[in-house]
Protein backbone atom coordinates (compact mmCIF):
# COMPACT_ATOMS: atom_id res chain seq x y z
CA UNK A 1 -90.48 70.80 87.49
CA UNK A 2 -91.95 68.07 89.70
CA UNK A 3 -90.06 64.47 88.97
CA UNK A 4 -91.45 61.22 89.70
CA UNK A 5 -89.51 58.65 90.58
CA UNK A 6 -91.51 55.39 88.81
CA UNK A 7 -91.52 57.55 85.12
CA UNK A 8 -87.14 56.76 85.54
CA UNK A 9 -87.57 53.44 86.48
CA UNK A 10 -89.77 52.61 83.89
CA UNK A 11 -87.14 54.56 81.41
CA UNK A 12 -84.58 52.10 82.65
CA UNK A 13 -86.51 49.12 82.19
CA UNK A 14 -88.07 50.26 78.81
CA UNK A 15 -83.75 50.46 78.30
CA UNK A 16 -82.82 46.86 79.37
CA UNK A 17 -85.05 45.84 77.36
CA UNK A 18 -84.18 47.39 74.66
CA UNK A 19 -80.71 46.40 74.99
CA UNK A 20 -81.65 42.46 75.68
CA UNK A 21 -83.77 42.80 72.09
CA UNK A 22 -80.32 44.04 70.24
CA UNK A 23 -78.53 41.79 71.97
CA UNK A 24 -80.86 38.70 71.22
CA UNK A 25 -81.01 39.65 66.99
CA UNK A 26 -77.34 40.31 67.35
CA UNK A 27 -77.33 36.76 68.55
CA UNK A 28 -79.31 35.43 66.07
CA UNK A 29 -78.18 37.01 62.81
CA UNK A 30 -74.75 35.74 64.24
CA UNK A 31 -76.17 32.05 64.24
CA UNK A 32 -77.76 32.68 60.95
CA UNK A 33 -74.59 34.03 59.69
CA UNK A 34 -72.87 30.78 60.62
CA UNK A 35 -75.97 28.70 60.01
CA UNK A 36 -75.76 30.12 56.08
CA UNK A 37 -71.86 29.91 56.14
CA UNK A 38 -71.96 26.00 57.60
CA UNK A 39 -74.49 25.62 54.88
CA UNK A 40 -72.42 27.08 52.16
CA UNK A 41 -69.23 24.63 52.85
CA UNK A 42 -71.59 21.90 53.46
CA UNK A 43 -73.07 22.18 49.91
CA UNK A 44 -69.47 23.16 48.54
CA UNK A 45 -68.07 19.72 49.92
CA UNK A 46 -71.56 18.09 48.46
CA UNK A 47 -70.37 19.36 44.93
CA UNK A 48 -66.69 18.60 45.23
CA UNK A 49 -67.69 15.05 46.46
CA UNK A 50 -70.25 14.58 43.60
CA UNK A 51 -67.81 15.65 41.29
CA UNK A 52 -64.80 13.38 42.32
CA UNK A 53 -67.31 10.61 41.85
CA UNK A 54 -67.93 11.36 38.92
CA UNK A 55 -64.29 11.78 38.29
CA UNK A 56 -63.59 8.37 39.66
CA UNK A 57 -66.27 6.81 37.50
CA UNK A 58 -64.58 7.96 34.33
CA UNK A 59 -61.40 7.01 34.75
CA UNK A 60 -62.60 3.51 35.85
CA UNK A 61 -64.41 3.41 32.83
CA UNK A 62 -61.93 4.45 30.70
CA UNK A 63 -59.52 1.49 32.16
CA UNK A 64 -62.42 -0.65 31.61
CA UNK A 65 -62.68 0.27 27.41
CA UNK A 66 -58.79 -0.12 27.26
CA UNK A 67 -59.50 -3.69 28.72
CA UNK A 68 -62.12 -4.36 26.13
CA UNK A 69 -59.71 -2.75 23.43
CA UNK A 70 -57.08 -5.34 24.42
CA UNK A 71 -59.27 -8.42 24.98
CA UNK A 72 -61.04 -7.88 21.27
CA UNK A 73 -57.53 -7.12 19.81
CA UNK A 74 -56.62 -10.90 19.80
CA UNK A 75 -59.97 -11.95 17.93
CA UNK A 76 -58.35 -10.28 15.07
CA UNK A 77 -57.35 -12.86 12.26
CA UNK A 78 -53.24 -13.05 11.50
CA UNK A 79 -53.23 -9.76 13.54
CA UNK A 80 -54.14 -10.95 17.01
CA UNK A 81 -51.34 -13.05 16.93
CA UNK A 82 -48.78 -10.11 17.43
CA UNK A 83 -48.78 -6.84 18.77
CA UNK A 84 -46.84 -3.80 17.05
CA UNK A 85 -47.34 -0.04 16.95
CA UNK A 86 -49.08 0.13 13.64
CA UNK A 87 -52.06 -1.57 15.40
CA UNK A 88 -55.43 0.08 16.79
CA UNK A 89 -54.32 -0.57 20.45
CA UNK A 90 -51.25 1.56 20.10
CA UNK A 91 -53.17 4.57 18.58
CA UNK A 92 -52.21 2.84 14.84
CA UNK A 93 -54.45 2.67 12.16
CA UNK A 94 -54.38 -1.17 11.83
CA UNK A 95 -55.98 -3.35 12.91
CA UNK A 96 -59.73 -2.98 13.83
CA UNK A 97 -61.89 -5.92 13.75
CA UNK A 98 -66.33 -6.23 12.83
CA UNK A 99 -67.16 -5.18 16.29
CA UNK A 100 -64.93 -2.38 16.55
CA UNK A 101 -65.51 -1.10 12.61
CA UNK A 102 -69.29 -1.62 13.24
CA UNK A 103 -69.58 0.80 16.18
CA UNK A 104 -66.78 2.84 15.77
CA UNK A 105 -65.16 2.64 18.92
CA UNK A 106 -62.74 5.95 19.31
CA UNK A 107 -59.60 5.57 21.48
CA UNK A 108 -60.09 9.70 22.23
CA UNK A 109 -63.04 11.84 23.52
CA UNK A 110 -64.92 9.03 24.35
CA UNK A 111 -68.51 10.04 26.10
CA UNK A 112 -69.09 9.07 29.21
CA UNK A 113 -72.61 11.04 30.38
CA UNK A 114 -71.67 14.63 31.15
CA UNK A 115 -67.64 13.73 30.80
CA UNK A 116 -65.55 12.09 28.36
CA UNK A 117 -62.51 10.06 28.67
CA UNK A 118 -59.36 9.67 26.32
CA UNK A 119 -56.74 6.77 26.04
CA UNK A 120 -53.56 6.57 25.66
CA UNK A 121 -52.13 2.48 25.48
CA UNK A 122 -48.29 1.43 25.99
CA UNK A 123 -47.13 -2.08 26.05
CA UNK A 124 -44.47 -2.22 28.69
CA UNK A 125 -42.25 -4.83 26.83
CA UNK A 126 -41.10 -2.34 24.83
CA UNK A 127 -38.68 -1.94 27.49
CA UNK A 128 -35.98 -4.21 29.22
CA UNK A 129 -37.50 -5.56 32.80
CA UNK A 130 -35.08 -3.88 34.98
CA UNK A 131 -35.53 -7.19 37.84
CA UNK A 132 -34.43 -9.04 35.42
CA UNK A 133 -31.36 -7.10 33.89
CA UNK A 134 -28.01 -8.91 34.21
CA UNK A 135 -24.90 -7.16 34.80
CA UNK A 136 -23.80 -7.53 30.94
CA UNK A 137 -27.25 -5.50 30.22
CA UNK A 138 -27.12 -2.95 32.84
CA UNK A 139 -23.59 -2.61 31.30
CA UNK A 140 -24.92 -2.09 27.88
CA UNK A 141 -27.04 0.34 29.22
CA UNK A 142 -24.69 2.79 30.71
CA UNK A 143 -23.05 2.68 27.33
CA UNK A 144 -26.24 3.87 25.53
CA UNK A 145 -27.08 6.39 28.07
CA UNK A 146 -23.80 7.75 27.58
CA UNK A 147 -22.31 7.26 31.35
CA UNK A 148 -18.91 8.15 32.20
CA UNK A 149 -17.10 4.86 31.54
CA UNK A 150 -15.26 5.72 35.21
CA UNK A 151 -18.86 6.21 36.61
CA UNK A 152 -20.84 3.01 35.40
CA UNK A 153 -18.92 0.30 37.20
CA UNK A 154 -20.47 1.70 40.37
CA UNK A 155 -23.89 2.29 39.03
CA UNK A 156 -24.19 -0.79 37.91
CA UNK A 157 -23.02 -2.58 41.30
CA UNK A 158 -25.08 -0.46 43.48
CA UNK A 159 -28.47 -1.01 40.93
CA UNK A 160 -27.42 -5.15 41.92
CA UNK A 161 -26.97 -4.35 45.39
CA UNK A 162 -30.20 -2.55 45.70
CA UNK A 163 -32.15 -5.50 44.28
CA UNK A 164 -30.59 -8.44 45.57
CA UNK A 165 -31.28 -10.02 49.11
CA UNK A 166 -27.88 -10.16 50.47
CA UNK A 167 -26.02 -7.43 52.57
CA UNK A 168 -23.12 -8.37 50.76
CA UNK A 169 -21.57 -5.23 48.85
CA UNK A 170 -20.49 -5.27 45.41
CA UNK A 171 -16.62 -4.39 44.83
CA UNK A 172 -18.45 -0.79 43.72
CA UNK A 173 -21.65 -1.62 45.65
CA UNK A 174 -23.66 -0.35 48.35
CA UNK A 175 -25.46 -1.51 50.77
CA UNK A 176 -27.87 0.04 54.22
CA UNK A 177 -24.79 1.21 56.06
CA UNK A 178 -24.04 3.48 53.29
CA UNK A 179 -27.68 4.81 52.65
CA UNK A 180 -28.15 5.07 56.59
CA UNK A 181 -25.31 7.65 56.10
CA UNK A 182 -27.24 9.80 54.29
CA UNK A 183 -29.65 12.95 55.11
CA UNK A 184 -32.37 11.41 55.60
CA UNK A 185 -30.98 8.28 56.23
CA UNK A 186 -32.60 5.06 54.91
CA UNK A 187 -32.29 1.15 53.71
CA UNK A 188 -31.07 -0.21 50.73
CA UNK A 189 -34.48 -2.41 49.49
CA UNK A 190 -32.49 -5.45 48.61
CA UNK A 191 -35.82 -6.84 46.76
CA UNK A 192 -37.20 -6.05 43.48
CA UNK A 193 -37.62 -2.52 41.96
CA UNK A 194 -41.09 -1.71 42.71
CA UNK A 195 -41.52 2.20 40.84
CA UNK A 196 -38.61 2.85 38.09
CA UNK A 197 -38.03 6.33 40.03
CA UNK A 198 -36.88 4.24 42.63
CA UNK A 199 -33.33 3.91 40.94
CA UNK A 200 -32.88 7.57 41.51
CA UNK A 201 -32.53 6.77 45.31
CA UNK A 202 -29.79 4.63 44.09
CA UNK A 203 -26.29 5.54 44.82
CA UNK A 204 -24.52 7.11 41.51
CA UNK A 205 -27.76 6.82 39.77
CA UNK A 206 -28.02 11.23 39.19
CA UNK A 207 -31.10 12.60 37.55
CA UNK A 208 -28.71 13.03 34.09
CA UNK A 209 -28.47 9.29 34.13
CA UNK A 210 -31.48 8.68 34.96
CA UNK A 211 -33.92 11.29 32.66
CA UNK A 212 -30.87 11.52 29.73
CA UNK A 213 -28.10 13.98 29.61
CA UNK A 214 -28.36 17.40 30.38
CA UNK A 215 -31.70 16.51 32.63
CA UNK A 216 -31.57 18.25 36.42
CA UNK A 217 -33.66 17.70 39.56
CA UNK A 218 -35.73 20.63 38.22
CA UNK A 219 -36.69 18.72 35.12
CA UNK A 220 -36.17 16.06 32.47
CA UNK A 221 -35.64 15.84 28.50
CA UNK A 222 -38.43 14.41 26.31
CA UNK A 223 -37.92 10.99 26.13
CA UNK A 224 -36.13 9.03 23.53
CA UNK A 225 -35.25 12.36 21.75
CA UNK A 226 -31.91 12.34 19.50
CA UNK A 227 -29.76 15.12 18.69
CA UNK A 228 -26.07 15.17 16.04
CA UNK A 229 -25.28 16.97 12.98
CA UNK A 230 -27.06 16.83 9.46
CA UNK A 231 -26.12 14.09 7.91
CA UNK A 232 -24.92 11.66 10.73
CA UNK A 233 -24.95 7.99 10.83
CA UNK A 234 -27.69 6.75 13.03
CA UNK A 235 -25.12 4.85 14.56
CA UNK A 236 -22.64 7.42 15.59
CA UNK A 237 -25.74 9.86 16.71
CA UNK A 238 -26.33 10.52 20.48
CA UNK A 239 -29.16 9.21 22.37
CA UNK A 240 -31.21 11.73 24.48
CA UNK A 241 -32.07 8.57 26.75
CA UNK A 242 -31.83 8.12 30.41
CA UNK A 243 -32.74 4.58 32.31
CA UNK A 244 -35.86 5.55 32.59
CA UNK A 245 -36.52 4.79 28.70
CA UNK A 246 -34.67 1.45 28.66
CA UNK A 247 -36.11 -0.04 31.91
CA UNK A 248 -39.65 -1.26 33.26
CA UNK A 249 -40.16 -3.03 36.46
CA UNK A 250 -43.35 -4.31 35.41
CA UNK A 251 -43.44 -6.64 32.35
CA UNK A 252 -43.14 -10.14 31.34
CA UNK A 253 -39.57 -11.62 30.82
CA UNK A 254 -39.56 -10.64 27.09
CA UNK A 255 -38.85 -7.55 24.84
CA UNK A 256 -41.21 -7.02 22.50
CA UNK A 257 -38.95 -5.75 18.81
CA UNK A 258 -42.06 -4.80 17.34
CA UNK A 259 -42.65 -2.10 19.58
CA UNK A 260 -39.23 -1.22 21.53
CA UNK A 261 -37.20 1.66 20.79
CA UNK A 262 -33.56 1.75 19.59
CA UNK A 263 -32.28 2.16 23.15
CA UNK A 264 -34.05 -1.18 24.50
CA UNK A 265 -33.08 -2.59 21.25
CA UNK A 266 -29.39 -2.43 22.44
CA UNK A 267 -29.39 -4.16 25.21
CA UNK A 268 -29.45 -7.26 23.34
CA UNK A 269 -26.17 -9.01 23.89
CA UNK A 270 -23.81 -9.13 20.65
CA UNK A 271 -26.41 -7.46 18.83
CA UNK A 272 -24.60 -4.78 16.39
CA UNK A 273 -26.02 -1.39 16.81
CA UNK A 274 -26.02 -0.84 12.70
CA UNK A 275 -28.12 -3.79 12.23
CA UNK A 276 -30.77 -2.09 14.79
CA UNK A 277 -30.55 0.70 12.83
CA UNK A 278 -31.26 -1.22 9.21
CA UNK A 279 -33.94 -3.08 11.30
CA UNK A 280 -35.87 0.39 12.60
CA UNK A 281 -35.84 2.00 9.24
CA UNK A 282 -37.81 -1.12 7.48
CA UNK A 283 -39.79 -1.37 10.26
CA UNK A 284 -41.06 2.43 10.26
CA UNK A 285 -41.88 1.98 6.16
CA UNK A 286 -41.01 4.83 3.44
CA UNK A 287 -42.25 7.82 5.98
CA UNK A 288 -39.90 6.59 8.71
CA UNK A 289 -42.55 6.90 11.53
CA UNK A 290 -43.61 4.31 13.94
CA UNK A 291 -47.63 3.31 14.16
CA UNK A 292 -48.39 4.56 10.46
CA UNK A 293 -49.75 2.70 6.98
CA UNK A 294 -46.89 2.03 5.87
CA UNK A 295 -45.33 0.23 8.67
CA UNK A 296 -43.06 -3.20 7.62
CA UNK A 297 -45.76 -6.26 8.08
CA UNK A 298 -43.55 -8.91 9.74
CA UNK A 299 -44.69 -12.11 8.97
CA UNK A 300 -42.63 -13.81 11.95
CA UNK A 301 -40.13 -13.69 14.72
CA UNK A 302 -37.48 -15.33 12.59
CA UNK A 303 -38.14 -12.83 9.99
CA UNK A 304 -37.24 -9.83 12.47
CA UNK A 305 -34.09 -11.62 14.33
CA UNK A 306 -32.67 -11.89 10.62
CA UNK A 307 -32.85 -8.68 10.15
CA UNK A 308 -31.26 -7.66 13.58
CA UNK A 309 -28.17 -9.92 12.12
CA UNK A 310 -29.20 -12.47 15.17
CA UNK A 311 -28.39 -15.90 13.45
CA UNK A 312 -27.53 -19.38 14.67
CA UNK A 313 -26.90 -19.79 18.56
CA UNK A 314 -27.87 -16.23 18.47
CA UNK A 315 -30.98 -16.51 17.45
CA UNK A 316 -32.00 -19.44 19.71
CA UNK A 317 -30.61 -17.16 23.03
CA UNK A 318 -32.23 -14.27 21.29
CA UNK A 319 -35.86 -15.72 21.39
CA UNK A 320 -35.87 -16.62 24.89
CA UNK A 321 -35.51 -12.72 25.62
CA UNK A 322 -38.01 -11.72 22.61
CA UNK A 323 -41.49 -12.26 21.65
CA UNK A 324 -44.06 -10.73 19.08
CA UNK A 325 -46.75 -10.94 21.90
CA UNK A 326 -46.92 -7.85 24.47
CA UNK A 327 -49.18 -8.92 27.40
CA UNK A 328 -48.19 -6.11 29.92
CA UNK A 329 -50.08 -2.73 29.43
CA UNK A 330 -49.75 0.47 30.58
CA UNK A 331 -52.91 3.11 30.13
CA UNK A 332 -53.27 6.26 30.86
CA UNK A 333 -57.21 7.45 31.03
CA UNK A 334 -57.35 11.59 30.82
CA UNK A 335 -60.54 12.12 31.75
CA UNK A 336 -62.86 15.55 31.62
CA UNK A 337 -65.51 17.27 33.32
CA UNK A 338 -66.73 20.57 33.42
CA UNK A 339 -63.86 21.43 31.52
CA UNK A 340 -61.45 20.32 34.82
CA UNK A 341 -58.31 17.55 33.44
CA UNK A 342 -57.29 14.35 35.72
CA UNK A 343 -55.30 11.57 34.78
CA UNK A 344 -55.79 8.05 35.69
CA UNK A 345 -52.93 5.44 35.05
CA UNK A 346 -53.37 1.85 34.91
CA UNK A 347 -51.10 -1.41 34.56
CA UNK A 348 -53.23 -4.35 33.05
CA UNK A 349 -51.48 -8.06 32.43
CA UNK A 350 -53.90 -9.83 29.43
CA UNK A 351 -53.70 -13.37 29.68
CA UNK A 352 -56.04 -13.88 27.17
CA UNK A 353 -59.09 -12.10 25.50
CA UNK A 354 -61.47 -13.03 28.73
CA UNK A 355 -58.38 -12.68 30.94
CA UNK A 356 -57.27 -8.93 31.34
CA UNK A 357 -56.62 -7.95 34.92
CA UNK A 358 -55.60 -4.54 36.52
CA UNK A 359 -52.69 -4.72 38.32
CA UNK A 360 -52.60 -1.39 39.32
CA UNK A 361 -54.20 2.02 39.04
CA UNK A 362 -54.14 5.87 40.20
CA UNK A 363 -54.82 9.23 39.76
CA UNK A 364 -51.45 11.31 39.04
């Protein structure tokens, strides 16, 4: 058989470019590969960003109804004139005024477009402004958090150190040259407490003292729970309670007795722990709950420091570290969407009922 040479070279070129046409749609469905793929994570992070709007939006909003909750709260008559845990703002059943009662305004699965927001509203002078603690109440708080007696002197001298200004140590203080000791090394913040947790980074100050006994770094107790046999004296029973259920750094300069727990309650110098305990029970009513019906209606301050057994001298010093009237709030917005959970915290100071700022807020 006869070959001619132009039928191969037209075999090789009908070969090239063959192979140049695979290797250009190779080349292509690559790019469109990546082209859908770019497209993909570009409408992915479209979605994510629409929905942490969204997200952001509701737990703005709910801050916003907690501020209307609190600003409407002191147009109530008689009621608006104190705040307490049987009231509407505390999750209570008391007391809500015409504007409320006429639109029914819910304090949980409020709806917000496609999401809905829930709130949950603490006063913060329930608790003893840890800036302001003394040394004869940080003492009186080891005591009710249980502390080793040979343990608190130091706690209590290194929680002064930490906050005051000086470099001057405490006879059981500490001061930078003993934190810049540590792994990783850092300075005392000889200025106010800022975030509660900062005590932890206190010398002495273990998570046990801090969450309540038998709390570890893996975890803490529920707060303000109590534990003792059937049948034991309030008095003699112990306190599941760490710092971190005594102490705020955020308040005003007063405790609040119509909302503070027994622990707080304590830390009033001279006060006698029995008549804290006769005070609590009238205040929770026959059920002996908090925030229900049949919460005590205390008609003044007077009224409560009598029954705390705070008389005299007493009472006078007493006042100036008690009021009826919380104006420090804590709220915590959970917030829902497409069945996904986020919680927003706030800290809001009311001045007055056309005066409620945030002072702070954040996603946890």
């Amino acid at each position: 058989m006869k070959l001619h040479p132009h039928h191969n070279a037209n075999a090789k070129r009908s070969g090239i470019a063959l192979i140049m046409v695979l290797m250009v749609i190779t080349v292509l469905g690559v790019l469109a590969f990546g082209f859908a793929k770019s497209m993909s994570v570009e409408v992915k992070l479209a979605r994510n960003a629409s929905f942490d709007t969204e997200m952001e939006w509701l737990g703005r909003s709910g801050v916003e109804a907690a501020r209307w909750v609190l600003a409407e709260h002191l147009t109530i008559p008689n009621e608006g004139n104190y705040d307490a845990l049987y009231q509407y703002w505390a999750g209570g059943p008391y007391a809500t005024n015409e504007v409320l009662n006429a639109i029914n305004f819910p304090l949980k699965d409020i709806q917000i477009g496609a999401g809905k927001v829930s709130l949950k509203i603490i006063d913060l002078e329930r608790f003893y402004n840890i800036n302001l603690a003394d040394e004869t109440a940080l003492r009186l708080a080891m005591d009710v958090a249980g502390v080793d007696p040979t343990l608190a002197p130091e706690v209590v001298d290194c929680i002064i150190d930490w906050r005051d200004t000086d470099d001057a140590t405490m006879l059981n203080g500490a001061e930078s040259d003993y934190y810049l000791s540590l792994s990783p090394p850092y300075m005392a913040k000889d200025g106010p407490i800022d975030d509660i947790e900062e005590l932890l980074r206190i010398k002495g100050v273990t998570p046990e003292i801090f969450y309540g006994p038998g709390a570890t770094n893996g975890g803490a107790l529920p707060t303000g729970g109590r534990v003792g046999p059937p049948g034991t004296p309030q008095s003699d029973v112990v306190s599941l309670v760490g710092l971190r259920d005594m102490f705020t750094p955020i308040s005003a300069r007063v405790i609040n007795p119509r909302t503070a727990p027994r622990e707080v309650l304590l830390l009033i110098p001279g006060i006698d722990p029995n008549n804290v305990d006769n005070f609590l029970t009238r205040r929770k009513g026959e059920d002996g709950l908090d925030g229900t019906e049949d919460d005590f209606l205390y008609q003044s301050l007077a009224e409560i420091l009598g029954d705390l057994g705070i008389v005299g001298q007493g009472a006078a010093n007493a006042s100036r570290l008690m009021s009826q009237r919380s104006a420090t709030f804590q709220v915590t917005v959970t917030a829902e969407l497409n069945g996904k959970l986020r919680e927003m915290v706030a800290v809001l100071r009311r001045n007055d009922q056309r005066d409620v700022k945030v002072l702070m807020q954040y996603w946890k």
